[in-house]
Protein backbone atom coordinates (compact mmCIF):
# COMPACT_ATOMS: atom_id res chain seq x y z
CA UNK A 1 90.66 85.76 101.49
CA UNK A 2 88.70 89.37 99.96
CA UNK A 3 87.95 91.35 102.82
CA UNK A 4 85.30 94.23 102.32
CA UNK A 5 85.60 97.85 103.76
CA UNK A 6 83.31 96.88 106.86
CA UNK A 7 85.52 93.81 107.72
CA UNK A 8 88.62 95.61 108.46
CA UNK A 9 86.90 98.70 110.12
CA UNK A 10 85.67 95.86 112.08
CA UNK A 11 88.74 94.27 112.87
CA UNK A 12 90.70 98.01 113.49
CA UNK A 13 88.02 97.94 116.48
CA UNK A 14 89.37 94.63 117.58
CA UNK A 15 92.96 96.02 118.22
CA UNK A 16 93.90 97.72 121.62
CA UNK A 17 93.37 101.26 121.45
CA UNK A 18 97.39 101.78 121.76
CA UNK A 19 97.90 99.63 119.10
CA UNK A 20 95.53 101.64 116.76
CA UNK A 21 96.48 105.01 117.47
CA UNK A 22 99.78 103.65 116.92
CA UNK A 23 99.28 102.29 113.75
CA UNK A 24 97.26 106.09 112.66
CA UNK A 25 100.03 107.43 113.53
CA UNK A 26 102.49 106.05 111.35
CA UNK A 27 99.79 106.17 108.62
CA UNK A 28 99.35 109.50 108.87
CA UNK A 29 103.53 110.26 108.28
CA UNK A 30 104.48 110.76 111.95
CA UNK A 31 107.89 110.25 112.73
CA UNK A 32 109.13 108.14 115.66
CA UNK A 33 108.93 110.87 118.41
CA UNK A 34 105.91 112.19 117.21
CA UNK A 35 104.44 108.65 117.61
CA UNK A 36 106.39 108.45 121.00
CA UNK A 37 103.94 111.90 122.21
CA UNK A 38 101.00 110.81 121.07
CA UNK A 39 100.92 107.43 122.35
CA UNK A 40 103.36 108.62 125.87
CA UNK A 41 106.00 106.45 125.57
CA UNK A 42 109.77 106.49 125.37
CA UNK A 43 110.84 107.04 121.79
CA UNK A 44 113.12 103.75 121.92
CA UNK A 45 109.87 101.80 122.31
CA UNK A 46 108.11 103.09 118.73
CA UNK A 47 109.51 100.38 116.76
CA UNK A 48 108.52 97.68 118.95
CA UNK A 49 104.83 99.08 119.47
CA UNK A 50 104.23 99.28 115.72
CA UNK A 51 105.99 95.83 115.11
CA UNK A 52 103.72 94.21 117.81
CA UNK A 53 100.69 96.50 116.44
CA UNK A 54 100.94 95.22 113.02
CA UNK A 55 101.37 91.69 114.09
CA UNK A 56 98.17 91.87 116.00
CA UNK A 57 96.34 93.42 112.75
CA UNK A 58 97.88 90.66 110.32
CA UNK A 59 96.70 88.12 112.90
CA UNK A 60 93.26 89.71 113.24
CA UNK A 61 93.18 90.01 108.91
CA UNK A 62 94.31 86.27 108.60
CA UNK A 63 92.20 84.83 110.99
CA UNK A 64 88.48 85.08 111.34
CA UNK A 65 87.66 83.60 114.41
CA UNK A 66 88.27 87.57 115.77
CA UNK A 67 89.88 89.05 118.62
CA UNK A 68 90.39 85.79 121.03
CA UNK A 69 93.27 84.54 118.84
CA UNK A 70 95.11 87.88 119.49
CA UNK A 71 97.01 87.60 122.55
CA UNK A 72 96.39 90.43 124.78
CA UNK A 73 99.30 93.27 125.47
């Protein structure tokens, strides 16, 4: 399935705020305690927030029925 500009700025929205920053983060070439001070969390916990991050934004880019089929952190 094509999805347009719009969509995914759409579905970034969707994500918990966490999650996104989370996800900017690592986009943006911060390393794991960077990551860790921008989001306040223990460093050990970076992996698992991105993991869990980008699972939420591959659900919400594979399925189109939006946010409710995202569980909730």
């Amino acid at each position: 399935m094509a999805t347009d500009g719009t969509d995914i700025q759409g579905q970034l929205a969707q994500l918990p705020p966490r999650h996104l920053a989370a996800l900017r983060a690592a986009l943006m070439g911060l390393d794991g305690e960077d990551i860790a001070r921008v989001l306040d969390i223990p460093v050990e916990s970076v992996p698992t927030t991105l993991r869990v991050a980008a699972a939420k934004l591959n659900n919400l880019l594979a399925d189109p029925r939006g946010p409710e089929s995202v569980p909730p952190c």
